[in-house]
PDB file of N, CA and C in Angstrom:
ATOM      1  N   UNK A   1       0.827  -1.180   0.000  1.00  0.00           N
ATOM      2  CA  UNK A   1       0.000   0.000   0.000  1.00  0.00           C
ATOM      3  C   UNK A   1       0.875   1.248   0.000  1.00  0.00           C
ATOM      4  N   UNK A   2       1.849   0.933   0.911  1.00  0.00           N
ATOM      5  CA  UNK A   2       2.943   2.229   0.641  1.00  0.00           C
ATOM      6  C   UNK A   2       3.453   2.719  -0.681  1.00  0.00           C
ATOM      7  N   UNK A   3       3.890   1.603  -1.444  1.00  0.00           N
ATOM      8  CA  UNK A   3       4.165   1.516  -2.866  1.00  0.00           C
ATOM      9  C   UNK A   3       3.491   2.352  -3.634  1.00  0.00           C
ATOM     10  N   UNK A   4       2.158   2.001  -3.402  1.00  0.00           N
ATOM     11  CA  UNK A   4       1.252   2.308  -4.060  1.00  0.00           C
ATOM     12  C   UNK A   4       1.139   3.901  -4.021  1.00  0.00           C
ATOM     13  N   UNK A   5       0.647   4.015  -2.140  1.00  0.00           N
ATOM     14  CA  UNK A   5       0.734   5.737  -2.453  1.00  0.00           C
ATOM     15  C   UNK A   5       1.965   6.368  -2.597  1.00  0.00           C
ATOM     16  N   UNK A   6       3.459   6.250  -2.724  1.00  0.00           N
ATOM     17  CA  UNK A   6       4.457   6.808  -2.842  1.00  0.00           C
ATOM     18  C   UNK A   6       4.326   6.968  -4.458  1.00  0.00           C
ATOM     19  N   UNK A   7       3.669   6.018  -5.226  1.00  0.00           N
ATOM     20  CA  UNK A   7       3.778   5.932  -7.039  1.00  0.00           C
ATOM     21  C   UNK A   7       2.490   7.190  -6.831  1.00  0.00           C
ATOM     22  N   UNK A   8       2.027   7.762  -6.369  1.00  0.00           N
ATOM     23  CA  UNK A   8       0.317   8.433  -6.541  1.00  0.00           C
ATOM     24  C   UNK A   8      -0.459   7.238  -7.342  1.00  0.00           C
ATOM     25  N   UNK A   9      -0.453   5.883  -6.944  1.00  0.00           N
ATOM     26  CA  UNK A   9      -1.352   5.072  -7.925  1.00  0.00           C
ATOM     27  C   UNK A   9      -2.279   4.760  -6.817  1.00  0.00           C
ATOM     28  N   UNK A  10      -4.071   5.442  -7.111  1.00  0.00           N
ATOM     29  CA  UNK A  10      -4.915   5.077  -6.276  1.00  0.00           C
ATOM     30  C   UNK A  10      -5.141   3.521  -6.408  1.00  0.00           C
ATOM     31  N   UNK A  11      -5.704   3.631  -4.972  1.00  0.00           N
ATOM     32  CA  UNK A  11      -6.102   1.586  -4.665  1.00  0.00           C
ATOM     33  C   UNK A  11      -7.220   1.642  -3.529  1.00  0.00           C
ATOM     34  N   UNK A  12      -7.634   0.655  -3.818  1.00  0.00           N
ATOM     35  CA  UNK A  12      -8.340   0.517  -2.477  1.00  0.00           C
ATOM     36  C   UNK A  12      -9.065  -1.067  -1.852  1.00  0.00           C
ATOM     37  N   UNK A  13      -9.205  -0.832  -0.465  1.00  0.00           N
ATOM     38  CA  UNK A  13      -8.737  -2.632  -0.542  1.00  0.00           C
ATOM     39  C   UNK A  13     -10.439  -3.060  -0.862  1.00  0.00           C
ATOM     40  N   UNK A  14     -10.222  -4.060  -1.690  1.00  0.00           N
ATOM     41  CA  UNK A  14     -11.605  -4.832  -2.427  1.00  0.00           C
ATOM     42  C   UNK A  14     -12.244  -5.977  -1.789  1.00  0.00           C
ATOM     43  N   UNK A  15     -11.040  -6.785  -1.711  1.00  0.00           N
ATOM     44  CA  UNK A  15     -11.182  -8.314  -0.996  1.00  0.00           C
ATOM     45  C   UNK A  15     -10.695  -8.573   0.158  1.00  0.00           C
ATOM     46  N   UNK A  16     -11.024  -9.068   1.005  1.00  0.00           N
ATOM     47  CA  UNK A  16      -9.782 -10.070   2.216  1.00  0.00           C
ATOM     48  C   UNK A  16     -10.688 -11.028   2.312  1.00  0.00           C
ATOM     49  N   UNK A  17      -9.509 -11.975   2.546  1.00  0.00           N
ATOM     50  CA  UNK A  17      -9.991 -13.486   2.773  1.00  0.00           C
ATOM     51  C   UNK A  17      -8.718 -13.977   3.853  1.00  0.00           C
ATOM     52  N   UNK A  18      -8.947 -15.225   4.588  1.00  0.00           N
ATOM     53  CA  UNK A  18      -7.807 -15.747   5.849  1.00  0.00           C
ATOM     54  C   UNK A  18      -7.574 -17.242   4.510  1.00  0.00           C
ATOM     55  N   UNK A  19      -8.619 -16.925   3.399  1.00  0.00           N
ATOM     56  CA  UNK A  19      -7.817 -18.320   2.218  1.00  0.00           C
ATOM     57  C   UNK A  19      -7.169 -17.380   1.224  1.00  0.00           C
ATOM     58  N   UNK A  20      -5.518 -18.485   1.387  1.00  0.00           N
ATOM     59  CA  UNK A  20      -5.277 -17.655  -0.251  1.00  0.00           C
ATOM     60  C   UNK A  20      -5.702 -18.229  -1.384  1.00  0.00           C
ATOM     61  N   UNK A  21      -6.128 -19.095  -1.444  1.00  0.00           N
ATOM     62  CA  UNK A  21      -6.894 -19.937  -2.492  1.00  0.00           C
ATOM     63  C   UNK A  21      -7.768 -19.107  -3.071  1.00  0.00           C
ATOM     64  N   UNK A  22      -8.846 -18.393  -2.189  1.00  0.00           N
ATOM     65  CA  UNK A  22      -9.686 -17.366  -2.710  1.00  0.00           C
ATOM     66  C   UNK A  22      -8.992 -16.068  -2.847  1.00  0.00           C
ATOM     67  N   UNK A  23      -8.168 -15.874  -1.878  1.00  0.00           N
ATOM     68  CA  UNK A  23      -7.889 -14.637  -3.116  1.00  0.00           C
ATOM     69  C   UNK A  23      -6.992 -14.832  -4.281  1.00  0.00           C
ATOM     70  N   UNK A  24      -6.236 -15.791  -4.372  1.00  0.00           N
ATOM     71  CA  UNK A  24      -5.520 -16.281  -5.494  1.00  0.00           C
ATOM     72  C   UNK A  24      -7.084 -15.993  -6.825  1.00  0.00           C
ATOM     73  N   UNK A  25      -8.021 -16.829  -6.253  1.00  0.00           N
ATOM     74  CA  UNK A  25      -9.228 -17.206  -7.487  1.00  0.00           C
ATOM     75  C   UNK A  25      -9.396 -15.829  -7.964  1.00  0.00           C
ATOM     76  N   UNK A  26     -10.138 -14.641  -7.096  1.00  0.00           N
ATOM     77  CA  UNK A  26     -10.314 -13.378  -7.397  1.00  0.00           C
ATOM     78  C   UNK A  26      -9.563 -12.956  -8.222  1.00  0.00           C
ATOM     79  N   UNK A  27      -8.076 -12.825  -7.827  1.00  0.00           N
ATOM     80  CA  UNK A  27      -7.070 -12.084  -8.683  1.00  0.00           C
ATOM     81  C   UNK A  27      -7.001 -12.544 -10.102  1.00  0.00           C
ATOM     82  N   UNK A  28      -6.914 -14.081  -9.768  1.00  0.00           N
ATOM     83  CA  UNK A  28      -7.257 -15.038 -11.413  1.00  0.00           C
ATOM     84  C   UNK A  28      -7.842 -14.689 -12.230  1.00  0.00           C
ATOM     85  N   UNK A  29      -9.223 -14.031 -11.778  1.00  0.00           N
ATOM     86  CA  UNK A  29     -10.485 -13.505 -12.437  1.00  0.00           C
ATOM     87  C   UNK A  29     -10.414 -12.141 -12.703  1.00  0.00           C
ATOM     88  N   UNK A  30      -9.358 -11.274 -12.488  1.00  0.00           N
ATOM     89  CA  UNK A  30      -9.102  -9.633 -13.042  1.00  0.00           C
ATOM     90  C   UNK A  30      -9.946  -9.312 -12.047  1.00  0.00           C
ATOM     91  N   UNK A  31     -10.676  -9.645 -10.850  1.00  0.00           N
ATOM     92  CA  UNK A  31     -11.010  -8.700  -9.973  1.00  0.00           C
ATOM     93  C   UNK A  31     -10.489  -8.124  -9.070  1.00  0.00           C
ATOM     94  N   UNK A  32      -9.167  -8.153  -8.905  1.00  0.00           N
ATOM     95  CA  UNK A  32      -8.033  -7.892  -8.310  1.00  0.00           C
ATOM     96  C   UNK A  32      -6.482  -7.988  -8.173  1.00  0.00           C
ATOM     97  N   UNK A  33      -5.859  -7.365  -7.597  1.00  0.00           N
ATOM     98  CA  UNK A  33      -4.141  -7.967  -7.599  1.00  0.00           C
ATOM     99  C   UNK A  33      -3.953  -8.035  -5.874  1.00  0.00           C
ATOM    100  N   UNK A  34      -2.945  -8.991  -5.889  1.00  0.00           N
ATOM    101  CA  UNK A  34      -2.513  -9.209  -5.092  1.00  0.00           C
ATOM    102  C   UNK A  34      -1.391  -9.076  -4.456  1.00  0.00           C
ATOM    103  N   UNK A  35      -0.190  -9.460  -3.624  1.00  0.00           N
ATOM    104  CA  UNK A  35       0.817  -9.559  -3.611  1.00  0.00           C
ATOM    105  C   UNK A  35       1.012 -10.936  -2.831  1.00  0.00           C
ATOM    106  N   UNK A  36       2.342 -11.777  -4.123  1.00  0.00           N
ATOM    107  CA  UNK A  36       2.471 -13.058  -3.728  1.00  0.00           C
ATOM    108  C   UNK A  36       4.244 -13.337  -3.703  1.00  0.00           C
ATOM    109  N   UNK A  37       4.401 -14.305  -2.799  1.00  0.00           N
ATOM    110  CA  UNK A  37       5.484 -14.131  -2.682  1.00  0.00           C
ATOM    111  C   UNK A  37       6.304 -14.808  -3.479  1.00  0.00           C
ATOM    112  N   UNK A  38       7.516 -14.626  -4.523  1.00  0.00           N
ATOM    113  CA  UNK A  38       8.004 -14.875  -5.484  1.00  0.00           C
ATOM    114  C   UNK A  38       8.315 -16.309  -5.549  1.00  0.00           C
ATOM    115  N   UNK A  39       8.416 -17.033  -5.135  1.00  0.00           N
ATOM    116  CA  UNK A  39       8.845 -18.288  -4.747  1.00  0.00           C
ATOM    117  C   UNK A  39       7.643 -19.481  -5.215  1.00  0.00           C
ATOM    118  N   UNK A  40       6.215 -18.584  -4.693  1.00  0.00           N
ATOM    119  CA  UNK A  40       5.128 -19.218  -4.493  1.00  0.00           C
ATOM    120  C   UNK A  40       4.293 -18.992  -5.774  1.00  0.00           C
ATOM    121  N   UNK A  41       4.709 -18.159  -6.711  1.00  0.00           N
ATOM    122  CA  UNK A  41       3.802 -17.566  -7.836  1.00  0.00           C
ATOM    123  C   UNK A  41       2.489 -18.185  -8.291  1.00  0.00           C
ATOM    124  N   UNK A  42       1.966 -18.572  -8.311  1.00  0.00           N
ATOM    125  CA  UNK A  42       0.812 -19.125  -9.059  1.00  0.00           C
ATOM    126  C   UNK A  42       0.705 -19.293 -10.578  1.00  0.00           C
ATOM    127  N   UNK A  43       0.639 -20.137 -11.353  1.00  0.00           N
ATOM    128  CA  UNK A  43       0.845 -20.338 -12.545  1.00  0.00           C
ATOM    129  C   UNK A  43      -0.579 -18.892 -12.932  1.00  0.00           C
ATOM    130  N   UNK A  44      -1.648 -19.426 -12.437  1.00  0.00           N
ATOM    131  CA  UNK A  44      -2.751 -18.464 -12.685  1.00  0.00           C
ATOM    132  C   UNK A  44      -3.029 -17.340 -13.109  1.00  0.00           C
ATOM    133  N   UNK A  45      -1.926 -16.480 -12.267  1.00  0.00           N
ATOM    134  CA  UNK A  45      -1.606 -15.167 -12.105  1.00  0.00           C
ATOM    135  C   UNK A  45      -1.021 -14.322 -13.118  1.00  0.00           C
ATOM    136  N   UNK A  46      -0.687 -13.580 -13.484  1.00  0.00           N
ATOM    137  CA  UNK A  46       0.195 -12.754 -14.267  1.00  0.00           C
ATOM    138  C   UNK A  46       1.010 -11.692 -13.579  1.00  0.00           C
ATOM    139  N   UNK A  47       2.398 -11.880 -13.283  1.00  0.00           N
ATOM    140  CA  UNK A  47       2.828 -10.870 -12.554  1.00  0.00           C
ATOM    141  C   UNK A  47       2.429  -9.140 -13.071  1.00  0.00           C
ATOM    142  N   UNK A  48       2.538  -8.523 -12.776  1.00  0.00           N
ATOM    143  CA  UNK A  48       2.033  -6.997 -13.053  1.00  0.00           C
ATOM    144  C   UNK A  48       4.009  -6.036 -12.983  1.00  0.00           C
ATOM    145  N   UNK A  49       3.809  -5.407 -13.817  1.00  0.00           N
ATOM    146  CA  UNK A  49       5.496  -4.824 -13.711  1.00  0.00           C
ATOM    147  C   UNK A  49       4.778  -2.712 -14.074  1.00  0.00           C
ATOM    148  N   UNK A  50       6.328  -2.461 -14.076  1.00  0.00           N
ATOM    149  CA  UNK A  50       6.148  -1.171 -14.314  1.00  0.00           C
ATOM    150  C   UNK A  50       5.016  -0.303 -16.113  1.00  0.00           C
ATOM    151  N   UNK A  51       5.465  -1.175 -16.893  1.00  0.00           N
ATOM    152  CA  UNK A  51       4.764  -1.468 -17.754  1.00  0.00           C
ATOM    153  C   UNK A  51       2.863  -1.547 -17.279  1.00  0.00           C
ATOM    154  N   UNK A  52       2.711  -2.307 -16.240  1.00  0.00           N
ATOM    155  CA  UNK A  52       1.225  -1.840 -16.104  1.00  0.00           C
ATOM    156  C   UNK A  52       0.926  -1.091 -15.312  1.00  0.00           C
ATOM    157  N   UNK A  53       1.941  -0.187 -14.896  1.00  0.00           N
ATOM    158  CA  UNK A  53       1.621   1.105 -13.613  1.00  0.00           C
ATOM    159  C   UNK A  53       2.155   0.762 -12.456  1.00  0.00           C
ATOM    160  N   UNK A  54       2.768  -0.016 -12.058  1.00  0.00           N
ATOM    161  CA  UNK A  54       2.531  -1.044 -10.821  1.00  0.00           C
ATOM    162  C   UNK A  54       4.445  -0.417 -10.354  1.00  0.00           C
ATOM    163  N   UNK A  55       4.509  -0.079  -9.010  1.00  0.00           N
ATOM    164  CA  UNK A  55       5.658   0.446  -8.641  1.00  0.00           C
ATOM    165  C   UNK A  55       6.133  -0.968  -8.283  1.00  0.00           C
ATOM    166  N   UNK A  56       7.891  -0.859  -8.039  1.00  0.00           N
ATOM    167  CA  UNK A  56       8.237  -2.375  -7.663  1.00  0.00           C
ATOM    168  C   UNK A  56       8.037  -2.162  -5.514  1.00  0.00           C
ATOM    169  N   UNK A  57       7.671  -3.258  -5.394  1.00  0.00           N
ATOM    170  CA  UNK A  57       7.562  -3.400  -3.908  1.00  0.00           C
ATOM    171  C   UNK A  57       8.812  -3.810  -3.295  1.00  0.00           C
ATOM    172  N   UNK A  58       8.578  -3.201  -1.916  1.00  0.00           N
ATOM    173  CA  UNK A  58       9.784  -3.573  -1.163  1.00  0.00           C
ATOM    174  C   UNK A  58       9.977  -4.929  -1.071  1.00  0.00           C
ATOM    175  N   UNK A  59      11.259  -4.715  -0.532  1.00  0.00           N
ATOM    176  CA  UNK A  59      11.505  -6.861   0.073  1.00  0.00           C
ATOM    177  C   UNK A  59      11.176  -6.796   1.868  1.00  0.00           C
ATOM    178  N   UNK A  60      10.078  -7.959   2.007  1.00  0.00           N
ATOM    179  CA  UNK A  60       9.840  -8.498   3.130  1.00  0.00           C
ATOM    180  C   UNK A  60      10.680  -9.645   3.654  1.00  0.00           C
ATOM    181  N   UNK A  61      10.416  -9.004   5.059  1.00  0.00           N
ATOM    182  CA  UNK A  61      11.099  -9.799   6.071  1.00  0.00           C
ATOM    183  C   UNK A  61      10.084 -11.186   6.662  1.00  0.00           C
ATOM    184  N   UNK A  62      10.372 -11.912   6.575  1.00  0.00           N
ATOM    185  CA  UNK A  62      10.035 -13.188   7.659  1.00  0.00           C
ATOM    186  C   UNK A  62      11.012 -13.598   8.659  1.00  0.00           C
ATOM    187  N   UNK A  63       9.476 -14.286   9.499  1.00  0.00           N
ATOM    188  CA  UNK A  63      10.304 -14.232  10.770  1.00  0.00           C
ATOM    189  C   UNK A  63       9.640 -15.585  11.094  1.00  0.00           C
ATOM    190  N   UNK A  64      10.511 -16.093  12.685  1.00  0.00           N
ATOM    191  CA  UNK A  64       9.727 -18.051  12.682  1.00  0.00           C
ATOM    192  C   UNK A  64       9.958 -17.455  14.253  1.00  0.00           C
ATOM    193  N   UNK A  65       9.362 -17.478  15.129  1.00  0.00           N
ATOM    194  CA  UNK A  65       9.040 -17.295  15.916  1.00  0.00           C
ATOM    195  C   UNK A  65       8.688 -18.839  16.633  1.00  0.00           C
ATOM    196  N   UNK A  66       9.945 -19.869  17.806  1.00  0.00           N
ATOM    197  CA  UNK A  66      10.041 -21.024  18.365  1.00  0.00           C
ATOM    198  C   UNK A  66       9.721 -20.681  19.692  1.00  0.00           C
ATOM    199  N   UNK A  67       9.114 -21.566  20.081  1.00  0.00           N
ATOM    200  CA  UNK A  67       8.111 -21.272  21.548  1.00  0.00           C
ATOM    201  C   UNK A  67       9.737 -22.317  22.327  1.00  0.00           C
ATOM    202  N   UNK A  68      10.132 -22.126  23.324  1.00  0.00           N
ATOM    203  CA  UNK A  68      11.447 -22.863  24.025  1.00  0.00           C
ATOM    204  C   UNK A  68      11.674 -24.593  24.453  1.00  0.00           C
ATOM    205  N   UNK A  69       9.938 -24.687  24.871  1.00  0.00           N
ATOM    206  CA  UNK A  69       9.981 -26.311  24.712  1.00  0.00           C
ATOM    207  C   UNK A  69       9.269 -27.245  23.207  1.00  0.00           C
ATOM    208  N   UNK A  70       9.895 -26.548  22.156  1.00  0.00           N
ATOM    209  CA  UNK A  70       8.589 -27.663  20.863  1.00  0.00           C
ATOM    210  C   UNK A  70       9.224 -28.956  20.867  1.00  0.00           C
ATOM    211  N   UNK A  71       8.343 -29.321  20.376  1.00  0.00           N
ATOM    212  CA  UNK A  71       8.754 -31.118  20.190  1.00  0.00           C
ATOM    213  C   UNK A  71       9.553 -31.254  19.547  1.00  0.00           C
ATOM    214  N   UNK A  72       9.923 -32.460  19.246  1.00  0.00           N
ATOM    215  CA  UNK A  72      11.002 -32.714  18.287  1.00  0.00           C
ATOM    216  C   UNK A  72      10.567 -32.570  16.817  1.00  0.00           C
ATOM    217  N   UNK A  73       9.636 -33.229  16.580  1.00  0.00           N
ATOM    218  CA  UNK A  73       8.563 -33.260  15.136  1.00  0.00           C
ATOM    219  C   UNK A  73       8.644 -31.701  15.037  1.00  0.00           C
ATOM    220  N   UNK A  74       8.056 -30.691  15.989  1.00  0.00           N
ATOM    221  CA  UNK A  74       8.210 -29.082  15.616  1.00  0.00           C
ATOM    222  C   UNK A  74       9.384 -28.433  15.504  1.00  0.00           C
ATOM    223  N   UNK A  75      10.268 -29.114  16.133  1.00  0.00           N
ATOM    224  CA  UNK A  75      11.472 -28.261  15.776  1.00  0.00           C
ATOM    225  C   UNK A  75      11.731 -28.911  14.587  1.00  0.00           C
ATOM    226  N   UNK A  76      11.766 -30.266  13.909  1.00  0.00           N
ATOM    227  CA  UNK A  76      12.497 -30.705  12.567  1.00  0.00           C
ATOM    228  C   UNK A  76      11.484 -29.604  11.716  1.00  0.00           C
ATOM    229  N   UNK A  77       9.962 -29.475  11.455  1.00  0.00           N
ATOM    230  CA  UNK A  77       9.552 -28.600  11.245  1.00  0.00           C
ATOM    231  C   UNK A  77      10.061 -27.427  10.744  1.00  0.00           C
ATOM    232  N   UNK A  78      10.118 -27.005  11.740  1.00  0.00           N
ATOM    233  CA  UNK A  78      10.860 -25.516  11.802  1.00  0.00           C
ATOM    234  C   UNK A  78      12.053 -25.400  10.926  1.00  0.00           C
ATOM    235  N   UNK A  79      13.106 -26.392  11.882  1.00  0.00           N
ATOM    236  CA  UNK A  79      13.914 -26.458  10.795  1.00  0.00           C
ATOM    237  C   UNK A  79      14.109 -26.557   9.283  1.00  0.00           C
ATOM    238  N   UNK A  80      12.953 -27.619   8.674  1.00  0.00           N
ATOM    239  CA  UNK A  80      12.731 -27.315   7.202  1.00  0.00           C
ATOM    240  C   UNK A  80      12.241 -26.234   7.130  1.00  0.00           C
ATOM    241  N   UNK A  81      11.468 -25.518   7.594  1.00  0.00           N
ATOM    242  CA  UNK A  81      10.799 -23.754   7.046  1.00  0.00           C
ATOM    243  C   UNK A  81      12.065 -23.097   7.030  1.00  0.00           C
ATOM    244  N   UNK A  82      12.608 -23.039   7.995  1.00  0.00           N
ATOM    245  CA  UNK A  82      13.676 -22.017   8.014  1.00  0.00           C
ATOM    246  C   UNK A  82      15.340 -22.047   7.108  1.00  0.00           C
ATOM    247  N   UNK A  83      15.075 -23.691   6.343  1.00  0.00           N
ATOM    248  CA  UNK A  83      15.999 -23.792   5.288  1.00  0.00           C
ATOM    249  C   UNK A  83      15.263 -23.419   4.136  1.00  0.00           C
ATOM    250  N   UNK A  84      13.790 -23.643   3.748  1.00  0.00           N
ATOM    251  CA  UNK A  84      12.882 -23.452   2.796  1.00  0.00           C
ATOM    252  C   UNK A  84      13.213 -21.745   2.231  1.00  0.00           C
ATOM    253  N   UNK A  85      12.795 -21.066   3.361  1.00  0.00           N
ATOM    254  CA  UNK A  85      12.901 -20.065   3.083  1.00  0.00           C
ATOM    255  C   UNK A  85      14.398 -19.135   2.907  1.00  0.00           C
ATOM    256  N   UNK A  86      15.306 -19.981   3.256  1.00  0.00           N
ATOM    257  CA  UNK A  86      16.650 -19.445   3.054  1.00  0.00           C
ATOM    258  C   UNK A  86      17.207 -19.505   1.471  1.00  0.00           C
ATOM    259  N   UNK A  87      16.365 -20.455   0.963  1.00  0.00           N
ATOM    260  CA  UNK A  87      16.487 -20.738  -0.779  1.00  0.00           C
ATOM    261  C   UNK A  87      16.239 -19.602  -1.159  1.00  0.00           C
ATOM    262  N   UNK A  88      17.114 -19.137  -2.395  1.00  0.00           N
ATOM    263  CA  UNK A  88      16.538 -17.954  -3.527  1.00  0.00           C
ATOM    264  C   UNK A  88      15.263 -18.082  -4.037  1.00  0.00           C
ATOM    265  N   UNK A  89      14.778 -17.199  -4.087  1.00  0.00           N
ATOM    266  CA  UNK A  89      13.463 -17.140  -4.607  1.00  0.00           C
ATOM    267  C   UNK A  89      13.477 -17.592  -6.153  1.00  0.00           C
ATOM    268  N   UNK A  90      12.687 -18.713  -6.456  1.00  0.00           N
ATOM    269  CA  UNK A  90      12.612 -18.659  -8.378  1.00  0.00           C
ATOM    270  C   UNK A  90      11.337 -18.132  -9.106  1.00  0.00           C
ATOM    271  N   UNK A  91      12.566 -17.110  -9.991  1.00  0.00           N
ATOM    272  CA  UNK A  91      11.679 -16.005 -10.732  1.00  0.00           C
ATOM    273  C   UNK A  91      10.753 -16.970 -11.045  1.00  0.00           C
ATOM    274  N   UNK A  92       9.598 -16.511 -11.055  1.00  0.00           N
ATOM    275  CA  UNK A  92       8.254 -16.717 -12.254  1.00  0.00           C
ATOM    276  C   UNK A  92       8.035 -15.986 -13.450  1.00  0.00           C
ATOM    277  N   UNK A  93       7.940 -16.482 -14.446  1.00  0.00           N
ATOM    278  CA  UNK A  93       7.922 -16.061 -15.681  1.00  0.00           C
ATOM    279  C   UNK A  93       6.701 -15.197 -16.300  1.00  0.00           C
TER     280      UNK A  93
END
């Protein structure tokens, strides 16, 4: 949203959903854009670039947040998320 108003490109929010499935579908359908994280692209989708108005967005931070006693199963867990996400992101085309 910052992006957005720093470009002067009006927006305003249309959809929320707690599925990304549905908002993935919406966006699918030109009733909206989204922001997805590069890694995860959706074949569905069409990325949006400067070419369609669209400023480039910052880079987000993630974070994994371990409670001190998890199980073993949650920490191996964890541990795969937190190598998952250490991978480069692959462009989507």
């Amino acid at each position: 949203m910052q992006a957005l108003d720093e470009a002067s490109r009006p927006w305003r929010l249309a959809f929320v959903s707690h599925s990304l499935s549905a908002v993935e579908a919406i966006a699918a359908q030109g009733l909206a854009v989204t922001v997805v994280k590069s890694g995860t692209f959706p074949p569905a989708l069409r990325r949006l670039t400067a070419r369609d108005g669209m400023p480039p967005l910052p880079r987000a931070e993630i974070r994994l947040h371990r409670a001190p006693n998890l199980s073993r199963a949650a920490s191996l867990l964890a541990d795969h998320l937190v190598a998952a996400l250490r991978q480069p992101a692959k462009r989507a085309s």
